[in-house]
Protein backbone atom coordinates (compact mmCIF):
# COMPACT_ATOMS: atom_id res chain seq x y z
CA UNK A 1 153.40 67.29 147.20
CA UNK A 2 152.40 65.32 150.16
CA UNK A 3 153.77 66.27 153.66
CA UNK A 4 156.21 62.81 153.28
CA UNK A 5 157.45 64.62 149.97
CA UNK A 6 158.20 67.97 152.05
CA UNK A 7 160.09 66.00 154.89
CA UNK A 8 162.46 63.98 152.67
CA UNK A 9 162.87 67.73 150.66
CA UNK A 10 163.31 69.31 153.78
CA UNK A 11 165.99 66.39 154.48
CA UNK A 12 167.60 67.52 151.24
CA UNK A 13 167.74 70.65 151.63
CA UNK A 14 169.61 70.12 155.25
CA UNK A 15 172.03 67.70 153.45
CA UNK A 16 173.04 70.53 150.94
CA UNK A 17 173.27 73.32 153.65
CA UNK A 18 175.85 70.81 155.80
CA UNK A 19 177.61 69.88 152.51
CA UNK A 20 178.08 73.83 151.73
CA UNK A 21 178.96 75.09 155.28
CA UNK A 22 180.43 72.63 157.46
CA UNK A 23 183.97 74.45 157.16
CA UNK A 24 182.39 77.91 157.11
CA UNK A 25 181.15 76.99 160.92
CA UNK A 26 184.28 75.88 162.21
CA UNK A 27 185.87 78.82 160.69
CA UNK A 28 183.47 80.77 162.90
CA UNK A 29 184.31 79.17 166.07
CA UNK A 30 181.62 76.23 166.02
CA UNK A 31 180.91 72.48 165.40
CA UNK A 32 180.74 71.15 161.96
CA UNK A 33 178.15 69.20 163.13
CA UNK A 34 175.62 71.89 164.10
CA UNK A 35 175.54 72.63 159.91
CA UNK A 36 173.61 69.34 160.06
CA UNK A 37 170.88 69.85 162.73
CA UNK A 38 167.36 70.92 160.81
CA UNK A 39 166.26 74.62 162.21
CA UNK A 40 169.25 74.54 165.32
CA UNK A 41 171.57 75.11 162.14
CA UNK A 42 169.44 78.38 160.95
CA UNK A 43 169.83 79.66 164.62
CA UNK A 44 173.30 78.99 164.89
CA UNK A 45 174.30 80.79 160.97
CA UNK A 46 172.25 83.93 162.41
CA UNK A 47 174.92 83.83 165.12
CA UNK A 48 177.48 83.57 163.09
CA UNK A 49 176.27 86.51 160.57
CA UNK A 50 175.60 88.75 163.54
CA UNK A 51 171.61 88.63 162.81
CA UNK A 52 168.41 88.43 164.80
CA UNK A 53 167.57 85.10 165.59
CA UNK A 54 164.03 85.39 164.85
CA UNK A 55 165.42 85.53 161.44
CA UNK A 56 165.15 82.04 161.38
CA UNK A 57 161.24 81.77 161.44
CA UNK A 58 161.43 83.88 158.46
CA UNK A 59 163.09 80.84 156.63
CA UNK A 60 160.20 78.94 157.14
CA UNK A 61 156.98 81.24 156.04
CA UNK A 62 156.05 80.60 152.36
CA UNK A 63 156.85 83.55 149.69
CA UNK A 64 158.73 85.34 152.01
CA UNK A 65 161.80 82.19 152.72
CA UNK A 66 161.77 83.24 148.90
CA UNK A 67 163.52 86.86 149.82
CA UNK A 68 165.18 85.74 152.76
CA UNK A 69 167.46 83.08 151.00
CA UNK A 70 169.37 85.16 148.68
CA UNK A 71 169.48 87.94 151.86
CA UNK A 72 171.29 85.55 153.75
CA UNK A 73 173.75 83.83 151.01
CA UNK A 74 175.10 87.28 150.26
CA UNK A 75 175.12 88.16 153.97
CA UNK A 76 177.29 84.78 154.58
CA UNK A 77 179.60 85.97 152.27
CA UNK A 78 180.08 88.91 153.37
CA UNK A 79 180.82 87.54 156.97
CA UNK A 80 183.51 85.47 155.14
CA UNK A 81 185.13 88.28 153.04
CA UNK A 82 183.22 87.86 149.95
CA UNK A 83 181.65 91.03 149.66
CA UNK A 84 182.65 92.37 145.96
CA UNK A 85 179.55 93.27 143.60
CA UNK A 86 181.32 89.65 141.93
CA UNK A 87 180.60 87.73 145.00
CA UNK A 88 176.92 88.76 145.15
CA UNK A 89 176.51 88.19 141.60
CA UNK A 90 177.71 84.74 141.50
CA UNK A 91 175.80 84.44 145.17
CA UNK A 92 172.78 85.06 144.03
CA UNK A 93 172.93 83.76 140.23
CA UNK A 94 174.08 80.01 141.35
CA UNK A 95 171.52 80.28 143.99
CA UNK A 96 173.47 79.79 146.81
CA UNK A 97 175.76 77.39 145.35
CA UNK A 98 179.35 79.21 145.42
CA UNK A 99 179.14 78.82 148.93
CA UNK A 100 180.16 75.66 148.29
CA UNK A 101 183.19 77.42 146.11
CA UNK A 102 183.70 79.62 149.23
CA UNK A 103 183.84 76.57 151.60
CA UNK A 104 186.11 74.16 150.14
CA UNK A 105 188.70 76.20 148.21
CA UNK A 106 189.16 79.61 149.81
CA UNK A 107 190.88 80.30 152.42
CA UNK A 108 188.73 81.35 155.75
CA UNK A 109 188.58 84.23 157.34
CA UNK A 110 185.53 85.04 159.87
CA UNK A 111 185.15 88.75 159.78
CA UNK A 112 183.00 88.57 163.39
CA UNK A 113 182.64 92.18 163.90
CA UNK A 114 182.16 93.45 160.41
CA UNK A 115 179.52 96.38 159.79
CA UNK A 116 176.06 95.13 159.29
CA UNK A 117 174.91 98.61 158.16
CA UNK A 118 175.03 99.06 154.23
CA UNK A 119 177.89 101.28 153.42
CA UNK A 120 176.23 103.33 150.59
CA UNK A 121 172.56 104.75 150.21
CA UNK A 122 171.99 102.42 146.83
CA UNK A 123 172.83 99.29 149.41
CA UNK A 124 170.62 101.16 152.18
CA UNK A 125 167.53 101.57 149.58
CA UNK A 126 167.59 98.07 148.82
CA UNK A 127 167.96 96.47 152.25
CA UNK A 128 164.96 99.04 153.49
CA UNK A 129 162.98 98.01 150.26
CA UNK A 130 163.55 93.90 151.40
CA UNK A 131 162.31 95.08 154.79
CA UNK A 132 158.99 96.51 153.63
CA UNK A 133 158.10 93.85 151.32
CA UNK A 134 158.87 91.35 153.40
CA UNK A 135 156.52 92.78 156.34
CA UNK A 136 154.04 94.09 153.51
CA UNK A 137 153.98 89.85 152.66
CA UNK A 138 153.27 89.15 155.63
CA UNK A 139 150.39 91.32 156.39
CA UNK A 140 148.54 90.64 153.41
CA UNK A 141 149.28 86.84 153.58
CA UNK A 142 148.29 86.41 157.31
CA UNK A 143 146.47 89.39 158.19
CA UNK A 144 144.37 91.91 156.16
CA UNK A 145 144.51 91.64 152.10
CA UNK A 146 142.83 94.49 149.96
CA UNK A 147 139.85 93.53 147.66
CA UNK A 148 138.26 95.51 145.31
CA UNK A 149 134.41 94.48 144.32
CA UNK A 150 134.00 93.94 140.87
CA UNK A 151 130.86 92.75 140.47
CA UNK A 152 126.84 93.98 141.34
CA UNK A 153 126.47 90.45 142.85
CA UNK A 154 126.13 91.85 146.60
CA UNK A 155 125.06 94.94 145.40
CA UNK A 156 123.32 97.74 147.92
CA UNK A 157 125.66 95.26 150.61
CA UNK A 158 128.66 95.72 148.60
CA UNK A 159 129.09 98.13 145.86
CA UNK A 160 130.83 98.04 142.44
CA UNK A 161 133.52 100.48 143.34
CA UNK A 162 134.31 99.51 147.09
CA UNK A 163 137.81 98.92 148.11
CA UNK A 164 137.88 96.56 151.16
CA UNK A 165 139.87 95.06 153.60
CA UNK A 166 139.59 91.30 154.23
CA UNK A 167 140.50 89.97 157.15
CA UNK A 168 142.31 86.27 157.31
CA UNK A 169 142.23 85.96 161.40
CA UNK A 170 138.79 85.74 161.36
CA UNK A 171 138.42 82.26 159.80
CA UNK A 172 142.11 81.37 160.60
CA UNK A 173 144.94 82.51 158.16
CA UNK A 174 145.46 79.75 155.40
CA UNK A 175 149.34 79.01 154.64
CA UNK A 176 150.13 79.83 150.97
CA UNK A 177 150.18 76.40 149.34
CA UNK A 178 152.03 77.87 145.89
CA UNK A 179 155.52 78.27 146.92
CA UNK A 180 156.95 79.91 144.57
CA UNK A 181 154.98 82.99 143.87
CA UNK A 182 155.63 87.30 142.99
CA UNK A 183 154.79 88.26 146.99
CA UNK A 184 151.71 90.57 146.69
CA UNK A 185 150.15 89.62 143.45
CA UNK A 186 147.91 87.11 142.73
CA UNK A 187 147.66 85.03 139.83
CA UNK A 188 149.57 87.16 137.20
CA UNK A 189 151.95 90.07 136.93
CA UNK A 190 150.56 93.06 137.01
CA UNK A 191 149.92 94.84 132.98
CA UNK A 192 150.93 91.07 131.78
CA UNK A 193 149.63 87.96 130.67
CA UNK A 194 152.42 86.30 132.85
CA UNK A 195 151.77 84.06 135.41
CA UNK A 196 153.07 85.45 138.82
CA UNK A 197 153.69 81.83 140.22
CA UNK A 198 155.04 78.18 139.48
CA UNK A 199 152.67 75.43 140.22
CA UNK A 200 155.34 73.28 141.96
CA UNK A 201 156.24 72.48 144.39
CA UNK A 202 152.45 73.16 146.00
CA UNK A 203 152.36 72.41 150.32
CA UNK A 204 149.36 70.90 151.67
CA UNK A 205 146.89 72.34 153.25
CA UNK A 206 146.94 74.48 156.43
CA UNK A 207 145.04 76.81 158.31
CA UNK A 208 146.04 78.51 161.30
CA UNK A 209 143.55 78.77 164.26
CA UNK A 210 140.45 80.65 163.64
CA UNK A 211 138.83 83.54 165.52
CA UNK A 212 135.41 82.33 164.37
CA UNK A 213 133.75 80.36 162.56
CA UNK A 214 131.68 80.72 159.36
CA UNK A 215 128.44 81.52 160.29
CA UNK A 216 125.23 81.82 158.09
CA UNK A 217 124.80 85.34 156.42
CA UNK A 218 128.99 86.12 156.24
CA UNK A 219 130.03 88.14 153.48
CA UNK A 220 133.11 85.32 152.31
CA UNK A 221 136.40 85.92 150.32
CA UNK A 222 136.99 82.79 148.72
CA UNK A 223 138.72 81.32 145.85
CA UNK A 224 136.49 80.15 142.98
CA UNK A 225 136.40 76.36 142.46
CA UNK A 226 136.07 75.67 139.29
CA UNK A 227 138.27 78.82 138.07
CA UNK A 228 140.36 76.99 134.94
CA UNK A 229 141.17 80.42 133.37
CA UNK A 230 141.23 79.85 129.48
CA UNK A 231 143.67 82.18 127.56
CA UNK A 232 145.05 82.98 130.37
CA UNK A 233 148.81 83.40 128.62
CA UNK A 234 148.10 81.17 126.28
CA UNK A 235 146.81 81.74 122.36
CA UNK A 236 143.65 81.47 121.76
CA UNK A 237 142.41 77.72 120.70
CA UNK A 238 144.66 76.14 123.45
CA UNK A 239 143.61 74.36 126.83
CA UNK A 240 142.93 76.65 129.89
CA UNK A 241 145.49 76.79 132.85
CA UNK A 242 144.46 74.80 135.65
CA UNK A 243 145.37 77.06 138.89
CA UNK A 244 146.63 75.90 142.36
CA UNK A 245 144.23 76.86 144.58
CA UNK A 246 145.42 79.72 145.93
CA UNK A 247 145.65 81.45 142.52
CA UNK A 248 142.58 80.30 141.73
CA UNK A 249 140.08 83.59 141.05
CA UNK A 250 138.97 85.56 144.31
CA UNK A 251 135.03 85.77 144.56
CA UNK A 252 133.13 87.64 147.58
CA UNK A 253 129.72 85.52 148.40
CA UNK A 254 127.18 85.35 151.23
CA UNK A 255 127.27 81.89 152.87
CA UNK A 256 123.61 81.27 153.38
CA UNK A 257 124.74 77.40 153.98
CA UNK A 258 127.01 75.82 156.38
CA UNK A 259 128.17 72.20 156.50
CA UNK A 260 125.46 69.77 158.09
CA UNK A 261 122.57 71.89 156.31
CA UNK A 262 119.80 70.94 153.69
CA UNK A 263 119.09 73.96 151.43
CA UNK A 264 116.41 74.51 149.35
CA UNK A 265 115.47 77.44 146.84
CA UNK A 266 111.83 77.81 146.40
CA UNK A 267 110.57 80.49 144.35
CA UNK A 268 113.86 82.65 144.74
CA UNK A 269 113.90 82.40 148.59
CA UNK A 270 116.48 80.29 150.28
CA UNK A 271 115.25 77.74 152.88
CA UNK A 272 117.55 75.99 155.69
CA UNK A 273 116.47 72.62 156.72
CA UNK A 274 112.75 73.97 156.23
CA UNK A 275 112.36 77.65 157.57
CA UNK A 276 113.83 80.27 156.08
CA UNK A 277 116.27 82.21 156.07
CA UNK A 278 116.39 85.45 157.91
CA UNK A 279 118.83 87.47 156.41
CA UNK A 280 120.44 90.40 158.44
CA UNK A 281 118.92 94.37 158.17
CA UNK A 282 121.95 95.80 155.92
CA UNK A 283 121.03 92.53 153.14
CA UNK A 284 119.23 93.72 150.36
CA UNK A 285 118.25 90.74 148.34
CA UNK A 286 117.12 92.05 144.27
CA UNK A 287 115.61 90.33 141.65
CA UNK A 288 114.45 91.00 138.12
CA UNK A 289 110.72 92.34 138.15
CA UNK A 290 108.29 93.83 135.18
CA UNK A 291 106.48 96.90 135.66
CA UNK A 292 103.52 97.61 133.53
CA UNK A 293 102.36 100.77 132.98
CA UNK A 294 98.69 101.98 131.68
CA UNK A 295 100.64 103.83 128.91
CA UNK A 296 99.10 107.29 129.55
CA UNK A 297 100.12 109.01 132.61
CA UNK A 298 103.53 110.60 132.43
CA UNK A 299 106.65 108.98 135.05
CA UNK A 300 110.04 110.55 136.17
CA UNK A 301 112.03 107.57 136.04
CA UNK A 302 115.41 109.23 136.12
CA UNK A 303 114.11 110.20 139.80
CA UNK A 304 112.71 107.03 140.58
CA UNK A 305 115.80 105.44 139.83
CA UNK A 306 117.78 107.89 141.69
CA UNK A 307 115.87 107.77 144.88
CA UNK A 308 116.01 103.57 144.69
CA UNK A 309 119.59 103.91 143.76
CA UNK A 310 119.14 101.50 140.46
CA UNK A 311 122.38 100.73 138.90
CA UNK A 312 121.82 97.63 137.38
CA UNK A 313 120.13 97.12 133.32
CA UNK A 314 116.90 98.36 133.21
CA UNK A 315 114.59 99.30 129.72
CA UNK A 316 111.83 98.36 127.46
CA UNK A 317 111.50 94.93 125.22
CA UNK A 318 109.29 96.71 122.48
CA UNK A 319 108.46 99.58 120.91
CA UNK A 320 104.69 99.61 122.81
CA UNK A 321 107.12 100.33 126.18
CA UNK A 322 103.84 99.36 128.12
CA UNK A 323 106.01 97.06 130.03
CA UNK A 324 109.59 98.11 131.63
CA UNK A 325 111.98 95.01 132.60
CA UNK A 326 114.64 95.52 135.99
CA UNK A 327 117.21 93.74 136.27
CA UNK A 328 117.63 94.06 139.89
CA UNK A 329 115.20 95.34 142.38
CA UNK A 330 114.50 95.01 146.00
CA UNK A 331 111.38 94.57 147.45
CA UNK A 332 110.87 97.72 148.83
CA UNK A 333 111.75 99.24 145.24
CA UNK A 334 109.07 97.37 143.90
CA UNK A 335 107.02 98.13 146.51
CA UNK A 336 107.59 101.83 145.68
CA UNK A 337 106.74 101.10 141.88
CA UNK A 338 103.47 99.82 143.12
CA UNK A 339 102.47 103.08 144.56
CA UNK A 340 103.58 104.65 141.55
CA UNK A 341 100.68 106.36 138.80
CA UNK A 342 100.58 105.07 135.56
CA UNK A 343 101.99 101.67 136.95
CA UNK A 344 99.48 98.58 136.89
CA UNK A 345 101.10 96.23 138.09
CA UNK A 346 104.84 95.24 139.72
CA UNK A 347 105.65 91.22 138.65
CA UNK A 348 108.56 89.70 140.20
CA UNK A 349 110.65 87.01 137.76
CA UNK A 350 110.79 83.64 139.18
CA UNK A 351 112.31 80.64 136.85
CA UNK A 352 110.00 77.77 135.96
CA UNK A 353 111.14 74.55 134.13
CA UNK A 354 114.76 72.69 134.21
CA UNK A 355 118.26 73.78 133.40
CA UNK A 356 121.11 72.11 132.80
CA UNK A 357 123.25 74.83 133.25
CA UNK A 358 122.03 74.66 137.77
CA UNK A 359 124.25 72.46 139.66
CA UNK A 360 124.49 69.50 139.87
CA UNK A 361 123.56 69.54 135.87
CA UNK A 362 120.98 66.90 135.49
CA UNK A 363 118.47 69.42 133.83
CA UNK A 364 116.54 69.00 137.62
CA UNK A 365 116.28 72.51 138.82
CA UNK A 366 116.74 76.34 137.77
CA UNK A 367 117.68 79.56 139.85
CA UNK A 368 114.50 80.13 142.02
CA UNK A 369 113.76 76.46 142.54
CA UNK A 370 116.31 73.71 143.57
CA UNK A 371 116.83 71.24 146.44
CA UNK A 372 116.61 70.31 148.86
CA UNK A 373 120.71 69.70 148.97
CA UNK A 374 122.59 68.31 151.46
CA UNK A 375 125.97 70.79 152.42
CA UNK A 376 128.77 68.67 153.24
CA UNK A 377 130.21 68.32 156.68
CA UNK A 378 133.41 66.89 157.16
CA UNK A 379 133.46 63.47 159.03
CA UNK A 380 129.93 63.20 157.75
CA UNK A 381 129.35 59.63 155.59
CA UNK A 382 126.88 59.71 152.64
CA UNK A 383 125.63 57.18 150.41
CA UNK A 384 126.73 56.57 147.19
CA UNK A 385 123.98 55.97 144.56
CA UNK A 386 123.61 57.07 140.75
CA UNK A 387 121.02 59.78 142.29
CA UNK A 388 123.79 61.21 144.56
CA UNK A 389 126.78 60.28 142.97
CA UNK A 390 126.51 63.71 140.73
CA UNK A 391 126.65 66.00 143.98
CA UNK A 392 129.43 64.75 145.51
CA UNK A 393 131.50 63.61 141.95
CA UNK A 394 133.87 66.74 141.96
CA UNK A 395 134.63 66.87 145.77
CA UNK A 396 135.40 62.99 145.31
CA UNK A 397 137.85 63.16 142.80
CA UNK A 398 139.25 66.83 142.35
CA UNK A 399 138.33 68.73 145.98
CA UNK A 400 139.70 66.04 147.95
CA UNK A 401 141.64 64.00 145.63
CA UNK A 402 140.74 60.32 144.82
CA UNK A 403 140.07 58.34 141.89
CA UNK A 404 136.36 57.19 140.95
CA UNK A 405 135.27 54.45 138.65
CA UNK A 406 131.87 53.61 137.38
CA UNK A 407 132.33 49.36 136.68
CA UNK A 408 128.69 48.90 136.28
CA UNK A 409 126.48 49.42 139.13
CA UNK A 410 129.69 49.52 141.06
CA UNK A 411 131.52 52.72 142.17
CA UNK A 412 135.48 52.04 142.41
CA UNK A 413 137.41 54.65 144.69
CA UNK A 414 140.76 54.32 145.19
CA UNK A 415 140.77 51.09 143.64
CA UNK A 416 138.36 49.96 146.25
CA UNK A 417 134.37 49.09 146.15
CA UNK A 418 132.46 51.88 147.82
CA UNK A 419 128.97 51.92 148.83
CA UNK A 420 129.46 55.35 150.92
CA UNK A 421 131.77 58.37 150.93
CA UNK A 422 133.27 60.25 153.89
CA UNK A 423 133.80 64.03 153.64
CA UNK A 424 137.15 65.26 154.45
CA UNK A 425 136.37 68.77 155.28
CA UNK A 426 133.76 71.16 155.37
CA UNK A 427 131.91 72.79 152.63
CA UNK A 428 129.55 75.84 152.17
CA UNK A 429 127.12 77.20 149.93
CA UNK A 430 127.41 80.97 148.53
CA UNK A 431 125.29 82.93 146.62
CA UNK A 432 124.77 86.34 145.75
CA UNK A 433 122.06 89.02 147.00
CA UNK A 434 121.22 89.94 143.59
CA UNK A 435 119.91 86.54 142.87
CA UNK A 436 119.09 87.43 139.26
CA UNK A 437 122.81 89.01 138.21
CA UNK A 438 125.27 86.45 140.10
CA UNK A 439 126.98 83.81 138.93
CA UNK A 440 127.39 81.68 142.69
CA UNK A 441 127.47 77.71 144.29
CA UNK A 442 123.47 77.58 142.22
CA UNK A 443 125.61 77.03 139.10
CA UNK A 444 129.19 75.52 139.96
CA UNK A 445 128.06 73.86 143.56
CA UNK A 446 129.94 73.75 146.97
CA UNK A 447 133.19 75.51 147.65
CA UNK A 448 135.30 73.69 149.56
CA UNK A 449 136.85 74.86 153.41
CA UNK A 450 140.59 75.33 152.12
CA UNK A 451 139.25 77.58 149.51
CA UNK A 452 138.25 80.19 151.95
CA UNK A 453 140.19 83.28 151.95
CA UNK A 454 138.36 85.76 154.65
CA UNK A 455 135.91 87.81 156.04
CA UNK A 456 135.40 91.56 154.62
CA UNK A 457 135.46 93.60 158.02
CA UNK A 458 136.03 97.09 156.46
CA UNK A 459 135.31 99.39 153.59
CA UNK A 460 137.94 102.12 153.55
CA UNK A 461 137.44 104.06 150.11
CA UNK A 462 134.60 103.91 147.97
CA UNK A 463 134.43 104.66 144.32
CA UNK A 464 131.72 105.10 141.83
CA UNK A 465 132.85 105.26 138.67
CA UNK A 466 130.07 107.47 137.18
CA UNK A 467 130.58 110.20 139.11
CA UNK A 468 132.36 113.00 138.51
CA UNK A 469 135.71 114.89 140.35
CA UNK A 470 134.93 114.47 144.31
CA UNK A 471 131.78 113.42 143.62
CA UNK A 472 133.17 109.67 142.55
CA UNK A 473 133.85 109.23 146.30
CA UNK A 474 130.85 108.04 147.90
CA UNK A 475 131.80 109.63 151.09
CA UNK A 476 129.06 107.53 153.21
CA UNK A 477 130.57 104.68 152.89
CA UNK A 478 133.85 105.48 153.64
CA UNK A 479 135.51 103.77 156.70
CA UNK A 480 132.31 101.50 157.32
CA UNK A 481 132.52 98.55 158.38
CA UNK A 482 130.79 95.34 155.98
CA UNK A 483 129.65 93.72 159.34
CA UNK A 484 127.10 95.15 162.71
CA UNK A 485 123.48 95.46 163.40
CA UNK A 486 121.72 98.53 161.69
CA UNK A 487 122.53 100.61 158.43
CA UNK A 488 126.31 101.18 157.54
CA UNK A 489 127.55 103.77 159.47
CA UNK A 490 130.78 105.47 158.64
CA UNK A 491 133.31 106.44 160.79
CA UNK A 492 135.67 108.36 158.30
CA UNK A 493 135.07 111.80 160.76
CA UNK A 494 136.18 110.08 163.56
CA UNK A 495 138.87 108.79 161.88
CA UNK A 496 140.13 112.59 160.58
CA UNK A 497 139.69 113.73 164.14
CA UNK A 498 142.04 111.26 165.59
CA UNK A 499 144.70 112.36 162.84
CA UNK A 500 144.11 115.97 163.81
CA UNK A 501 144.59 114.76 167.31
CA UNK A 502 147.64 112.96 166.19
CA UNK A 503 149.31 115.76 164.70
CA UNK A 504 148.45 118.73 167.10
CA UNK A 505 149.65 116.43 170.02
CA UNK A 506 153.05 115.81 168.13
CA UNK A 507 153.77 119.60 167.26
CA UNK A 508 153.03 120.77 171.02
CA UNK A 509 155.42 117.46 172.20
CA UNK A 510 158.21 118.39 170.12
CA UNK A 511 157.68 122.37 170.53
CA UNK A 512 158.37 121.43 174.48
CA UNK A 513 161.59 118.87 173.38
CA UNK A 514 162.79 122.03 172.04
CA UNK A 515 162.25 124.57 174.97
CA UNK A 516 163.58 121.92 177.40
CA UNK A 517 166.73 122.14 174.83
């Protein structure tokens, strides 16, 4: 829906309210008309049902307006002597709409000082419940969201197994744009196949101001562009749901290319506009390397791979196991294999020839070698050729929404004949640090600035799932932060000593409360 299509459903949705509760305010001692006036008639029914006023911006915030309408139909009721376990049933099961009932054929009575406190703990339970997941929603919509990492695609930055927190201040909290979600899940309900949202009505987009922006080398939450997950709750055979963006799958990237660069790969390193890129100390880029060995002296790879922490495939090809194949390795690993008897040499894998399967899909380029490609900028105009035209194709027509015909050597947008194209927003280019095991913008391209979800700023628990008991905990990297100069550094001791702090300080306070007593 455009933001026209929200105002005249906004208008709507004003109409009905006045319709419903024009009586029900002059019962209450005001003006029918203030049930017409948009966001001065939320202020004035808080009045009226003896709640906050702030209440009202509440009515507003996507997800959670989706809780507080049903909290405040029943609580109108109530203020009008409806408050029967019938009342709130037909309340909240015609959505609001016996109100109208209420309104135009009961008679009126405005119970002003009536008890806003529940009047039995099953009532109490469920109002404190509301509460919680309505402030819950609005932490992990506008504030800090958990993540879990999945994948080996930062591994030695992030590992399989850590559970962080992502911060959405840091690039500017992005309004939910599904609007009729589950609050807290993402794309499906939890131990279903169900999808946790509707796809309509969708807002447009909106970002709140940022703290930063994204700079080069940022470990980035985002959503993944070209997510259509197939079989999602469908069977098997059927077309794949196409996702809102918001519900589109989460991904965690490093952006090693901002809008207004030109990026090249060149033999598995990435260049910006021409130098390199220096990546920062706690990055520890892998790739795939062969290690041939002379065959005769004797090697303790269980301790090798220990001491270079190795968690990703590793093995021999054939039975001569002269040569053994890594999937991921940094440099200093390999430069520790090299020093290694009975190793002769330490190769490092590094694509040659085309494949189709590299953005932009022209068979051009493969993993270690591509570019140089232009990274979108917002307000930036490019030219609009069959050589270009497959770069900028999808953020045309499905990133930013217009319609593209090919009428010869003619491009058609909107209708219109086009020679150039100008961005409407910012894009970025993310790829993995284990270049060899990450599936990142090399093979689906840019991701687009309302895709971006956050910034990791903190690990607090970290799990390894092939340890055993306590061990499973990898205590090191517990409350460390993703971020900073230098090797992680955690801060979980500090963190226990403050608690111990915490809870000494509160015994001796209320031992004293008592003695004063």
């Amino acid at each position: 829906m455009t933001f026209y299509s929200w105002f005249v459903f906004f208008l709507a949705v004003q109409i009905i309210h006045f319709l419903g509760t024009w009586k029900l305010y002059q019962a209450a001692g005001r003006k029918s008309w203030e049930a017409a006036i948009p966001v001065y008639n939320s202020i004035v029914l808080m009045k009226i049902i003896g709640r906050p006023t702030w209440w009202t911006l509440l009515l507003f915030i996507p997800i959670i307006n989706l809780i507080m309408f049903p909290v405040i139909w029943v609580e109108t009721l109530r203020t009008f002597g409806k408050k029967s376990t019938l009342d709130t049933i037909l309340g909240l099961f015609t959505l609001g709409f016996y109100i109208y009932v209420v309104n135009y054929t009961q008679k009126l009575e405005y119970n002003k000082d009536r008890k806003l406190t529940p009047e039995n703990k099953t009532a109490d339970t469920v109002s404190s419940l509301l509460f919680a997941i309505i402030v819950a929603t609005l932490v992990h919509t506008y504030v800090v969201q958990p993540y879990t990492i999945p994948t080996s695609s930062l591994e030695k930055s992030l590992l399989i197994g850590d559970f962080l927190f992502v911060s959405k201040l840091n690039y500017g909290p992005r309004v939910p744009m599904t609007t009729v979600a589950l609050p807290m899940v993402h794309d499906s309900i939890p131990l279903t196949k169900t999808k946790s949202y509707l796809s309509w009505p969708q807002l447009p987009y909106l970002r709140l101001p940022a703290l930063q922006k994204i700079n080069r080398c940022d470990i980035v939450v985002f959503n993944w562009p070209v997510d259509t997950v197939h079989y999602f709750f469908e069977p098997k055979g059927r077309p794949g749901v196409i996702k809102p963006i918001d519900k589109k799958s989460n991904y965690v990237k490093r952006c090693v290319g901002i809008p207004g660069d030109s990026l090249s790969i060149k033999d598995g390193y990435v260049f910006i506009n021409g130098k390199k890129l220096v990546l920062p100390e706690r990055a520890k880029p892998q790739y795939s390397y062969a290690v041939a060995l002379d065959g005769k002296t004797p090697i303790d790879f269980e301790t090798i791979f220990k001491e270079l922490d190795i968690t990703d495939p590793a093995g021999f090809r054939t039975e001569k196991r002269d040569t053994l194949y890594l999937g991921s390795l940094t440099e200093a690993g390999a430069e520790r294999f090299k020093h290694t008897p009975g190793v002769t040499a330490v190769i490092r894998k590094i694509d040659t020839g085309n494949n189709n399967d590299i953005f932009p899909h022209i068979n051009k380029w493969n993993q270690d070698n591509m570019g140089p490609i232009y990274i979108p900028e917002a307000g930036k105009t490019v030219a609009l050729t069959n050589e270009s035209l497959p770069f900028y194709k999808e953020i045309i027509t499905n990133y930013e929404g217009n319609t593209l015909e090919l009428q010869g050597s003619k491009f058609i947008i909107n209708g219109k004949p086009a020679t150039t194209y100008t961005f409407k927003q910012n894009y970025y280019w993310m790829m993995g640090d284990n270049r060899h095991n990450s599936e990142d913008s090399r093979y689906w391209g840019y991701v687009p600035e309302d895709h971006i979800v956050g910034k990791p700023v903190f690990i607090w628990m970290s799990w390894d799932t092939n340890g055993k008991g306590i061990n499973k905990i990898r205590w090191n990297r517990v409350f460390t932060t993703v971020d900073g100069e230098g090797q992680p550094q955690s801060y979980f001791k500090y963190f226990l000593i403050l608690l111990a702090i915490y809870f000494v300080g509160d015994f001796i306070w209320k031992k004293r409360r008592e003695n004063k007593a």
